[in-house]
C-alpha atoms as a PDB file:
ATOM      1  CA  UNK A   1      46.045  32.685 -56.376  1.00  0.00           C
ATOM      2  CA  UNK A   2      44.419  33.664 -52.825  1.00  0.00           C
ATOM      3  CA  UNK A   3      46.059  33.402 -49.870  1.00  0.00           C
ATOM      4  CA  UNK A   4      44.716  31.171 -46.433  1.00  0.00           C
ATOM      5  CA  UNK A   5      44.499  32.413 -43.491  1.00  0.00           C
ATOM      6  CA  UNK A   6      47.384  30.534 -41.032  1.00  0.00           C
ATOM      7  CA  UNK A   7      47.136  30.984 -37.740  1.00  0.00           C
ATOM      8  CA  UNK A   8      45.200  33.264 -35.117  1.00  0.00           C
ATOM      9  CA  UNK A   9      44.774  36.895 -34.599  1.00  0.00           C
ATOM     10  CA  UNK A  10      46.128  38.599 -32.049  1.00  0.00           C
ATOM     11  CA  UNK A  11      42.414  39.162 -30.478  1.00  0.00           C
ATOM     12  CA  UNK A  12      41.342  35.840 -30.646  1.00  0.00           C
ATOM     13  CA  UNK A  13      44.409  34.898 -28.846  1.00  0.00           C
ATOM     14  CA  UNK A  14      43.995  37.681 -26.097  1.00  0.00           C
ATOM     15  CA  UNK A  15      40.140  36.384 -26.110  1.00  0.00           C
ATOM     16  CA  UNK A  16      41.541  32.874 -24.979  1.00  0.00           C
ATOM     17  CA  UNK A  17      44.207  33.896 -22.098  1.00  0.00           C
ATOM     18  CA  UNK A  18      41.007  36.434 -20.844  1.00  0.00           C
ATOM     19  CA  UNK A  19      38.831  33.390 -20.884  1.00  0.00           C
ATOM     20  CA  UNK A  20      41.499  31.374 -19.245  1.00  0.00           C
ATOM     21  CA  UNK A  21      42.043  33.423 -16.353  1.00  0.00           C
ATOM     22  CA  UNK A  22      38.077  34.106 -15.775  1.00  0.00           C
ATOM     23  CA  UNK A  23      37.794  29.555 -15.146  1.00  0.00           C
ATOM     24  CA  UNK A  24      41.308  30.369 -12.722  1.00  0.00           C
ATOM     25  CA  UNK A  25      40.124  32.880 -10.860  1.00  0.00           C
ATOM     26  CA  UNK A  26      36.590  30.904  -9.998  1.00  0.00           C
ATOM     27  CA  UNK A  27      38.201  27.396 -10.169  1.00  0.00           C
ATOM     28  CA  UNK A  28      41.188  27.916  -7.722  1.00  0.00           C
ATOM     29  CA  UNK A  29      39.652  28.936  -4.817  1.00  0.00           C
ATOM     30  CA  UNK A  30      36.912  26.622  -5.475  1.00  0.00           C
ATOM     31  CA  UNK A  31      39.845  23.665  -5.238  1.00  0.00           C
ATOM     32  CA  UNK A  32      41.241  25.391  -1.781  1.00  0.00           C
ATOM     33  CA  UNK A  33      38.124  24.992   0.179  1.00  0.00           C
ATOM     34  CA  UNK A  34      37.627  21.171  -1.678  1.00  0.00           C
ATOM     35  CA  UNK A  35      41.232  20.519  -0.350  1.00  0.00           C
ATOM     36  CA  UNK A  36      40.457  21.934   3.190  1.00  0.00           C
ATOM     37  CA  UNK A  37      37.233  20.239   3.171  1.00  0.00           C
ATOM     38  CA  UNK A  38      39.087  16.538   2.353  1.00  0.00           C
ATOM     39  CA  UNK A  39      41.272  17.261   4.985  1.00  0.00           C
ATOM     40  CA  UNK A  40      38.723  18.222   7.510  1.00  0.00           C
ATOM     41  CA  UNK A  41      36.976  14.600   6.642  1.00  0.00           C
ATOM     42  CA  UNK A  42      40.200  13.427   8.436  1.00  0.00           C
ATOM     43  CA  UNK A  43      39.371  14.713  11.523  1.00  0.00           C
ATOM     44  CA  UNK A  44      35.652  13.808  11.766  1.00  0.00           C
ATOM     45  CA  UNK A  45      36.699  10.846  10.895  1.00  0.00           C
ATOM     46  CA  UNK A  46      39.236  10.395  14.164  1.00  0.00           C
ATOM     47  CA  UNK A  47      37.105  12.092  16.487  1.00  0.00           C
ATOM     48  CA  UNK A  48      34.513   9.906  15.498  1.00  0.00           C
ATOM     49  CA  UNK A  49      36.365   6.417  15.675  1.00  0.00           C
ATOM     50  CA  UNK A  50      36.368   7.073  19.096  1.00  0.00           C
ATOM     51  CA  UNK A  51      32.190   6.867  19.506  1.00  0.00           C
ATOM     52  CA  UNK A  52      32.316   2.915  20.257  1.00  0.00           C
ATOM     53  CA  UNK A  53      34.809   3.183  22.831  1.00  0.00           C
ATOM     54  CA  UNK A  54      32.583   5.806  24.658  1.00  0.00           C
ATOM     55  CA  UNK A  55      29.438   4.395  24.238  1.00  0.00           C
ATOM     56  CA  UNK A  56      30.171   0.717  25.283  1.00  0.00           C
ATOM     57  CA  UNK A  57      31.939   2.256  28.641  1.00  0.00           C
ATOM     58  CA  UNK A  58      29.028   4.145  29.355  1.00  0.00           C
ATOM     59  CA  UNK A  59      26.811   1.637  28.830  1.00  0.00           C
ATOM     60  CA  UNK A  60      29.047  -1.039  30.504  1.00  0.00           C
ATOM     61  CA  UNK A  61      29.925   1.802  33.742  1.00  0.00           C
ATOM     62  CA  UNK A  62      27.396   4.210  33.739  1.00  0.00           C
ATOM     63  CA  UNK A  63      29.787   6.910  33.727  1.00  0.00           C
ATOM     64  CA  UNK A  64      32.122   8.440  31.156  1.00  0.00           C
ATOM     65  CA  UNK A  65      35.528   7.623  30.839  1.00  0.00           C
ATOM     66  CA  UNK A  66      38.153   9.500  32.777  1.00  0.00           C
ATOM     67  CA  UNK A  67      40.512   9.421  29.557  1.00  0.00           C
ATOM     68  CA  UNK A  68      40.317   9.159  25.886  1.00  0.00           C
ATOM     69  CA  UNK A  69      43.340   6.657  25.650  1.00  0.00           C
ATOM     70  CA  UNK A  70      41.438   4.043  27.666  1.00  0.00           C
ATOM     71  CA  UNK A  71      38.908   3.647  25.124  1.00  0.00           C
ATOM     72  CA  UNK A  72      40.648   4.877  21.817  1.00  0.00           C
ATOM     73  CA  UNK A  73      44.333   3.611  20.878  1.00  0.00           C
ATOM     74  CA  UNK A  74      44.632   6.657  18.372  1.00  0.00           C
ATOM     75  CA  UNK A  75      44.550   9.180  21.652  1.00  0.00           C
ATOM     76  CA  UNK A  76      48.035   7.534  22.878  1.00  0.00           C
ATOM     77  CA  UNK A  77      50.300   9.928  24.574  1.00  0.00           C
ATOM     78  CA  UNK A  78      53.068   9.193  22.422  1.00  0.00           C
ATOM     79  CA  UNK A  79      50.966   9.708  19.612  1.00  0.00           C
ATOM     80  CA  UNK A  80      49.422  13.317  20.753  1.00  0.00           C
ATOM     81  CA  UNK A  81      53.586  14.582  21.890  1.00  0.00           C
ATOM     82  CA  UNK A  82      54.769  13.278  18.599  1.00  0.00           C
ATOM     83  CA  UNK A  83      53.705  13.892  15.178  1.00  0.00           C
ATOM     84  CA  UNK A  84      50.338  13.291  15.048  1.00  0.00           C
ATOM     85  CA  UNK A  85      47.471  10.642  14.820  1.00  0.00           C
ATOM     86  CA  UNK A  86      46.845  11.313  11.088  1.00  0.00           C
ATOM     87  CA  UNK A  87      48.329  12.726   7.910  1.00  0.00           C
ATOM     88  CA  UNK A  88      46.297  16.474   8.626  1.00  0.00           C
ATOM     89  CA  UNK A  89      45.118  15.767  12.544  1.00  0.00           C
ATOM     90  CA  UNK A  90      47.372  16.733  15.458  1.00  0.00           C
ATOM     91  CA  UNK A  91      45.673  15.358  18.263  1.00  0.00           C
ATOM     92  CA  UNK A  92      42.376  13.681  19.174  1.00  0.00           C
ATOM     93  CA  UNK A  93      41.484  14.699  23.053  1.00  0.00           C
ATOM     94  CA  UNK A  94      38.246  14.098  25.373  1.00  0.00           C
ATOM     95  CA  UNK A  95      35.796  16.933  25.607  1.00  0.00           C
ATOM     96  CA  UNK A  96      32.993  18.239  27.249  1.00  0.00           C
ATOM     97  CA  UNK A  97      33.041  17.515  30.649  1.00  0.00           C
ATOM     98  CA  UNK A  98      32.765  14.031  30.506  1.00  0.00           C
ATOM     99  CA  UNK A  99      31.850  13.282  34.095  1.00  0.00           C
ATOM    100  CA  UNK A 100      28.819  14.391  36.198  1.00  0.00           C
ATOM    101  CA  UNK A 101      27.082  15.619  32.716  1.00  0.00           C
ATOM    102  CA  UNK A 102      25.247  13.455  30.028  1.00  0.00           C
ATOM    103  CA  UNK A 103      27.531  15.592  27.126  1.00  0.00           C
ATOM    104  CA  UNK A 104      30.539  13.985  26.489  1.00  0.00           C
ATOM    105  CA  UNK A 105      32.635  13.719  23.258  1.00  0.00           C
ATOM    106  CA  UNK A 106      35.494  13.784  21.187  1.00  0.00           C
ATOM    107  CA  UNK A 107      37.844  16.848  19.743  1.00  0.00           C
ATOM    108  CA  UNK A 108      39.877  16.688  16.656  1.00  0.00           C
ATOM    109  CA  UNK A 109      42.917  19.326  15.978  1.00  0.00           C
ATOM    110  CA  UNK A 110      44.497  19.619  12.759  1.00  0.00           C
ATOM    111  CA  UNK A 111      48.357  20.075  12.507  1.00  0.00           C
ATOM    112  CA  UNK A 112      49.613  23.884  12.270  1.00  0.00           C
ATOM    113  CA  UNK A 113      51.942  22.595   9.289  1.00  0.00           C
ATOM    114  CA  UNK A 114      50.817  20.631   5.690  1.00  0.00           C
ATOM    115  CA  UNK A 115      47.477  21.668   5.916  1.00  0.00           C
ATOM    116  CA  UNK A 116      45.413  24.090   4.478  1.00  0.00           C
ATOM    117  CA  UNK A 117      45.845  27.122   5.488  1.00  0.00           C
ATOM    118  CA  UNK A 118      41.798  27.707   6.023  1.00  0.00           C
ATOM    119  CA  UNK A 119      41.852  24.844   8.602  1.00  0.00           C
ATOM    120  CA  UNK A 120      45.115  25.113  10.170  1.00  0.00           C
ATOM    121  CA  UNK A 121      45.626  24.481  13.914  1.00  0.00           C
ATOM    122  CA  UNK A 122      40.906  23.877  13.848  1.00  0.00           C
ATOM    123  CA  UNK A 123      39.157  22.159  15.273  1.00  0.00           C
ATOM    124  CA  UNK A 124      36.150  20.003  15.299  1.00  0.00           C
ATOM    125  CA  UNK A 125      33.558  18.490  17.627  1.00  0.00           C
ATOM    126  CA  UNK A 126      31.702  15.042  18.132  1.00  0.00           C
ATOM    127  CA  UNK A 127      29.631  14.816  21.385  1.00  0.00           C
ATOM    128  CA  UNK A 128      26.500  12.977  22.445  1.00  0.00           C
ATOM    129  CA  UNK A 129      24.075  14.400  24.882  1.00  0.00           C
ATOM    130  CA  UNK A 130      22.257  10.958  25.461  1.00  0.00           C
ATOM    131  CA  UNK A 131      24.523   8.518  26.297  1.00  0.00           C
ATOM    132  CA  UNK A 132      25.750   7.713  23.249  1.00  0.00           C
ATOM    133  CA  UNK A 133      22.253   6.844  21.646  1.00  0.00           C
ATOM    134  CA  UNK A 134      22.469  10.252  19.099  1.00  0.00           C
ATOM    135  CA  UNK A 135      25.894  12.038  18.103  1.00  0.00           C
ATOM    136  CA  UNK A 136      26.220  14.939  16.647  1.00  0.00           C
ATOM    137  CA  UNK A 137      29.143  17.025  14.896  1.00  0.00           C
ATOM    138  CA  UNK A 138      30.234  20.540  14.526  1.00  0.00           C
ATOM    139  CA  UNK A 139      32.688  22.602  14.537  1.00  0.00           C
ATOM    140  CA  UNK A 140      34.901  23.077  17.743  1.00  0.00           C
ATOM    141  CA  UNK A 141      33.924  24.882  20.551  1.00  0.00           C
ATOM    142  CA  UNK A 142      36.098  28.120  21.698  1.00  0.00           C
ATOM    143  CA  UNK A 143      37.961  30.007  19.448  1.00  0.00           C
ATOM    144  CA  UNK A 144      39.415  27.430  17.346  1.00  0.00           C
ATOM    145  CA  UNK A 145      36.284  25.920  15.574  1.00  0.00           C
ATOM    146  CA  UNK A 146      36.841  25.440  11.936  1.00  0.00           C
ATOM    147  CA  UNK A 147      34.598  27.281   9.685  1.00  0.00           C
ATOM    148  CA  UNK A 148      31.223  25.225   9.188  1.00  0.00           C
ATOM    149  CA  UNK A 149      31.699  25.641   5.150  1.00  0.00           C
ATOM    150  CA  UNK A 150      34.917  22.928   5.235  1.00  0.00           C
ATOM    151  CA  UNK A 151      32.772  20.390   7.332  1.00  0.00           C
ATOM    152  CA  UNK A 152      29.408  18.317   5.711  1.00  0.00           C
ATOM    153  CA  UNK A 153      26.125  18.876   5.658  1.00  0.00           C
ATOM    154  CA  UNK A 154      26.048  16.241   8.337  1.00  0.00           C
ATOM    155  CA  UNK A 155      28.255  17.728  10.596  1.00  0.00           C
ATOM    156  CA  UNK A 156      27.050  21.184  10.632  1.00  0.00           C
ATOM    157  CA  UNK A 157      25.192  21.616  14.318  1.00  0.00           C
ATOM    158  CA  UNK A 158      25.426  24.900  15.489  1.00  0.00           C
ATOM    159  CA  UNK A 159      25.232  23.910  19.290  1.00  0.00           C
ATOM    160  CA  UNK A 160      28.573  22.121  20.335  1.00  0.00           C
ATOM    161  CA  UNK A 161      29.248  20.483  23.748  1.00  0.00           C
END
């Protein structure tokens, strides 16, 4: 009577667990800069609430407005002091000038704590040039811009405020 085979060999089982760790090494950091990106889309997203508010008081005033909170209810002071005005954001603030210039816009900074580590304490830019007709979106300007690989396509100009 012959004998089956039960079971796996001791190199097809060290085939697997090499296998294994060759999808974990490309997959996990591949999932890092996913999460990081998600999180950025927070961000854009509050900076970019604020582009209404703006525009309307520029068109209604011809001028900019002197502070964020008077157009945007997310830029609250009690907000900005306390935890945050999002899950990943810190704060949302004016930028660029804002007055005797046509740039003005809106800055985004993500919380130094729960967030990825690649986009911690970033920021990231959305400023019009025009008036408010065109926006564009980048990272932020200084020394704390996030990386342009955790924002999209979309919001990838080089040239900030």
């Amino acid at each position: 009577m012959r004998q089956v085979q039960r079971g796996f060999t001791l190199i097809e089982l060290m085939i697997v667990i090499a296998i294994i760790g060759v999808l974990a090494a490309i997959a996990i950091p591949t999932y890092q800069d996913y999460l990081a990106r998600s999180q950025m889309s927070e961000g854009i997203e509050l900076a970019g609430g604020s582009k209404n508010g703006i525009t309307e008081f520029y068109q209604n005033n011809g001028r900019w407005p002197a502070n964020l909170a008077s157009v945007y209810a997310t830029a609250s002071p009690t907000l900005i002091a306390g935890t945050g005005v999002g899950r990943y954001v810190q704060s949302v603030a004016l930028i660029g000038g804002c007055g005797a210039t046509l740039t003005c816009g809106t800055q985004s900074a993500m919380k130094a704590a729960g967030v990825n580590n690649n986009i911690t304490q970033k920021t990231v830019d959305i400023w019009t040039t025009d008036g408010g007709n065109t926006w564009k979106c980048g990272p932020g300007a200084g020394g704390t811009g996030v990386d342009v690989r955790y924002l999209p396509y979309s919001c990838r100009d080089p040239a900030g405020p």
